[in-house]
Protein backbone atom coordinates (compact mmCIF):
# COMPACT_ATOMS: atom_id res chain seq x y z
CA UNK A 1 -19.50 33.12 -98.16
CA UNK A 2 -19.79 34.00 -101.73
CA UNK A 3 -18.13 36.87 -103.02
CA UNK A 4 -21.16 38.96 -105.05
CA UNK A 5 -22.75 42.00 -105.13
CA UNK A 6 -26.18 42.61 -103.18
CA UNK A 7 -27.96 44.35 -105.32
CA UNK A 8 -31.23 46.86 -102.70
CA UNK A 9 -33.29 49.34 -102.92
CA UNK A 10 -33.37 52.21 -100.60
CA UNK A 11 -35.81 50.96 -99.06
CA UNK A 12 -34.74 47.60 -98.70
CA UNK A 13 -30.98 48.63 -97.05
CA UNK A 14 -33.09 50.73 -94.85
CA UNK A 15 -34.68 47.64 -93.50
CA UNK A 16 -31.50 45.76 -93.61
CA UNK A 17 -30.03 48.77 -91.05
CA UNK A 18 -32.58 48.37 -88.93
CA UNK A 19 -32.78 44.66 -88.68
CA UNK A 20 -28.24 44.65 -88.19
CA UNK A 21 -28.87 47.12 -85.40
CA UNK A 22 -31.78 45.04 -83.59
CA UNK A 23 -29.69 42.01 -83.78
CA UNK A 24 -26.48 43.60 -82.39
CA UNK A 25 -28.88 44.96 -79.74
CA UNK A 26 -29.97 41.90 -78.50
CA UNK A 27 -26.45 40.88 -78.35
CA UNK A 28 -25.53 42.98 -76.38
CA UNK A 29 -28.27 42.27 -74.04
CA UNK A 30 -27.58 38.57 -74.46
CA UNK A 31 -23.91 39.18 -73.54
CA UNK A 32 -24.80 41.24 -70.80
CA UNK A 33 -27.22 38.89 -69.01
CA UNK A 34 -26.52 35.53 -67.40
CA UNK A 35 -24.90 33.02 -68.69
CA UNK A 36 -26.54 28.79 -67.65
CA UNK A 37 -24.36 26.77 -65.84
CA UNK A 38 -22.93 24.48 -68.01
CA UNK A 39 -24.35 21.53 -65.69
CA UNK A 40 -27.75 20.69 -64.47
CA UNK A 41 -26.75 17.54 -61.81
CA UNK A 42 -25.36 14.52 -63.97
CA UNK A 43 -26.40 16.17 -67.28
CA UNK A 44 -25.53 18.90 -69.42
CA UNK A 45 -27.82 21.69 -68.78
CA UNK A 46 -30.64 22.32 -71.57
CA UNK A 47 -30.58 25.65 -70.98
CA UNK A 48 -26.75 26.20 -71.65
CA UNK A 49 -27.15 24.58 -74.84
CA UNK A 50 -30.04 26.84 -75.88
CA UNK A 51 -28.18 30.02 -75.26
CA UNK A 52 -25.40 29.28 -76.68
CA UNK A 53 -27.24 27.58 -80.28
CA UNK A 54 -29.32 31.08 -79.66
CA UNK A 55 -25.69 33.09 -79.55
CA UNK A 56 -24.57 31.43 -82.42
CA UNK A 57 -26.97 31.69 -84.75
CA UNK A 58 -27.41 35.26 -83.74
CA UNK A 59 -23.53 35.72 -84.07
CA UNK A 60 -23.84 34.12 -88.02
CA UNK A 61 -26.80 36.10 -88.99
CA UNK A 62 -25.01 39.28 -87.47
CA UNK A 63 -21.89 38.72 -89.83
CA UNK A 64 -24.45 37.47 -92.93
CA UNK A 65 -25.74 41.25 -92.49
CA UNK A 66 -22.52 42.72 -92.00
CA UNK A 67 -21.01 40.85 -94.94
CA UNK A 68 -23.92 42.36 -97.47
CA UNK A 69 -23.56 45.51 -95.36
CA UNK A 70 -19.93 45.67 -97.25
CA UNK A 71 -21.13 44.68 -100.35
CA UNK A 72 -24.12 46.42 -101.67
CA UNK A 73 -25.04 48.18 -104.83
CA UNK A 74 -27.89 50.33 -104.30
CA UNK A 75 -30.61 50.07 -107.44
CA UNK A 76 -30.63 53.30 -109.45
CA UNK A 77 -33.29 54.04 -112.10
CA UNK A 78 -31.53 53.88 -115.36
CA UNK A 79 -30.55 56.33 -117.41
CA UNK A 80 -33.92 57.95 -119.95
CA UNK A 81 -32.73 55.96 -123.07
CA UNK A 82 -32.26 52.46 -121.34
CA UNK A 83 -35.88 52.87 -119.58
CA UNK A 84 -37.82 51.11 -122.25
CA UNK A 85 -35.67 47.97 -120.90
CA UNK A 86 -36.15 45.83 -118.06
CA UNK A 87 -33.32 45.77 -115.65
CA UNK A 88 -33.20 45.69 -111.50
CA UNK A 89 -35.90 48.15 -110.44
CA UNK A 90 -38.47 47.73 -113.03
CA UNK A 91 -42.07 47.05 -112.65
CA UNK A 92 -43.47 45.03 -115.49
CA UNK A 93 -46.55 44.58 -116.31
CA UNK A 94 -46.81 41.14 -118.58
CA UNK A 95 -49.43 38.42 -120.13
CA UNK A 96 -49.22 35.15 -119.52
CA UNK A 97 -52.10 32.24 -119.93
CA UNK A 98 -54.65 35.38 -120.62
CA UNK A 99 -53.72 36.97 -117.20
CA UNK A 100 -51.93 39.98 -116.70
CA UNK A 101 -49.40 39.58 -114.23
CA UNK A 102 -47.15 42.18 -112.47
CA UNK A 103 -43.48 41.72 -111.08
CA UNK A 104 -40.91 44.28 -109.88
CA UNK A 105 -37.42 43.04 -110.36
CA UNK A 106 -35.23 43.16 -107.11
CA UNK A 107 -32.21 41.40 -105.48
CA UNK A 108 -32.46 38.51 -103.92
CA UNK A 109 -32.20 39.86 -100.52
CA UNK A 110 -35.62 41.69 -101.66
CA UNK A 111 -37.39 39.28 -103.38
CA UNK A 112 -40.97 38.10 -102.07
CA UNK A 113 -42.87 36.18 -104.96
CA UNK A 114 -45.86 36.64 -103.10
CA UNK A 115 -45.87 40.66 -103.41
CA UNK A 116 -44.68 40.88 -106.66
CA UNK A 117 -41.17 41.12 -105.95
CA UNK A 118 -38.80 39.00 -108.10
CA UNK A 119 -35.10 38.08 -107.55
CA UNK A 120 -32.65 39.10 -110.79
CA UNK A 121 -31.50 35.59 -110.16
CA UNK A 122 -34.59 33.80 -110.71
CA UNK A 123 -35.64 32.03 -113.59
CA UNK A 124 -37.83 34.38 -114.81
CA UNK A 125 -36.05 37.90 -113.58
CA UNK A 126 -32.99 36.46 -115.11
CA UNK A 127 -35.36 35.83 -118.58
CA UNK A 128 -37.28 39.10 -118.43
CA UNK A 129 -33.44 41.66 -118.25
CA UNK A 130 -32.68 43.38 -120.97
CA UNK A 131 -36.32 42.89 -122.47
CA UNK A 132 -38.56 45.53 -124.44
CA UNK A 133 -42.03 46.11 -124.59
CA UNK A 134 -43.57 43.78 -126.91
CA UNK A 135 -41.12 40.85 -126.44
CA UNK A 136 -42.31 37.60 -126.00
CA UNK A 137 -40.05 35.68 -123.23
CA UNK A 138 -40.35 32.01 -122.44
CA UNK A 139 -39.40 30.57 -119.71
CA UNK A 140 -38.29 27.15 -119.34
CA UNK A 141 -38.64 25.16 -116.07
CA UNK A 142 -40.65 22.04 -114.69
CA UNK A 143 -43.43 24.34 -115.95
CA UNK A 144 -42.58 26.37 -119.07
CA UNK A 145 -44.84 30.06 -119.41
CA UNK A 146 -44.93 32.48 -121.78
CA UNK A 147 -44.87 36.17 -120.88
CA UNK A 148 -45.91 39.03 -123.17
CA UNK A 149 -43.83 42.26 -122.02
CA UNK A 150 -47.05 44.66 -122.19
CA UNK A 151 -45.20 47.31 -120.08
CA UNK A 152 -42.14 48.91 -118.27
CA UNK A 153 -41.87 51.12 -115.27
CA UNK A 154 -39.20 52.83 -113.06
CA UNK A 155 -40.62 53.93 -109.55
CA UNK A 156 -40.31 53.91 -106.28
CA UNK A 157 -36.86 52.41 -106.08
């Protein structure tokens, strides 16, 4: 696994809790229950191999969590005089092809395009930190935009 920092909210390693405790939960159950028979007359059982794929993806998602669980960094609102940049935790409020668009920069664990939410590591979270109001940021991909930084906020993190 890649050695990095997981950058969360509170919010966000709240849910990550919660979701590493459900999963070692029905692990336990899993673990606890019975186990197929490895054979089914002249064949190998389908339902052994299910539980087991099922145990082992469980198993690797469990350690995935566990593994971020270790190495997290939870997002703090900067400090008054670094505010009027763009860094993890900031909404921003842009312009781009005459619409205003709004993202709030998160890590990757976080990140959900389709509410707003934008990985760090993206192409255009990566583009928009360290940005000011007023800046105009392009960003160049398959489909190059323009953005027009029309505003910065720090809440709810």
């Amino acid at each position: 696994m890649e050695e990095r920092t997981y950058y969360l909210t509170k919010q966000g390693l709240k849910k990550l809790k919660k979701d590493l405790e459900g999963l070692r939960k029905i692990r336990y159950s899993k673990i606890k229950g019975e186990v197929p028979s490895i054979l089914h007359s002249e064949d190998i059982n389908s339902e052994y191999l299910s539980f087991w794929e099922d145990a082992d993806f469980l198993e690797n998602r469990i350690v995935e969590l566990e593994y971020v669980m270790k190495n997290f960094e939870i997002i703090k609102k900067p400090l008054k005089e670094r505010q009027s940049f763009i860094d993890l935790g900031a909404t921003v409020l842009t312009e781009a092809n005459g619409e205003k668009v709004k993202f709030k920069i998160v890590g990757s664990l976080e990140a959900n395009p389709s509410l707003g939410k934008i990985s760090e590591r993206s192409l255009v979270g990566k583009s928009l930190l360290g940005c000011k109001k007023g800046d105009i940021v392009r960003v160049k991909s398959s489909f190059p935009i323009t953005y027009k930084i029309i505003g910065i906020k720090y809440e709810d993190i």
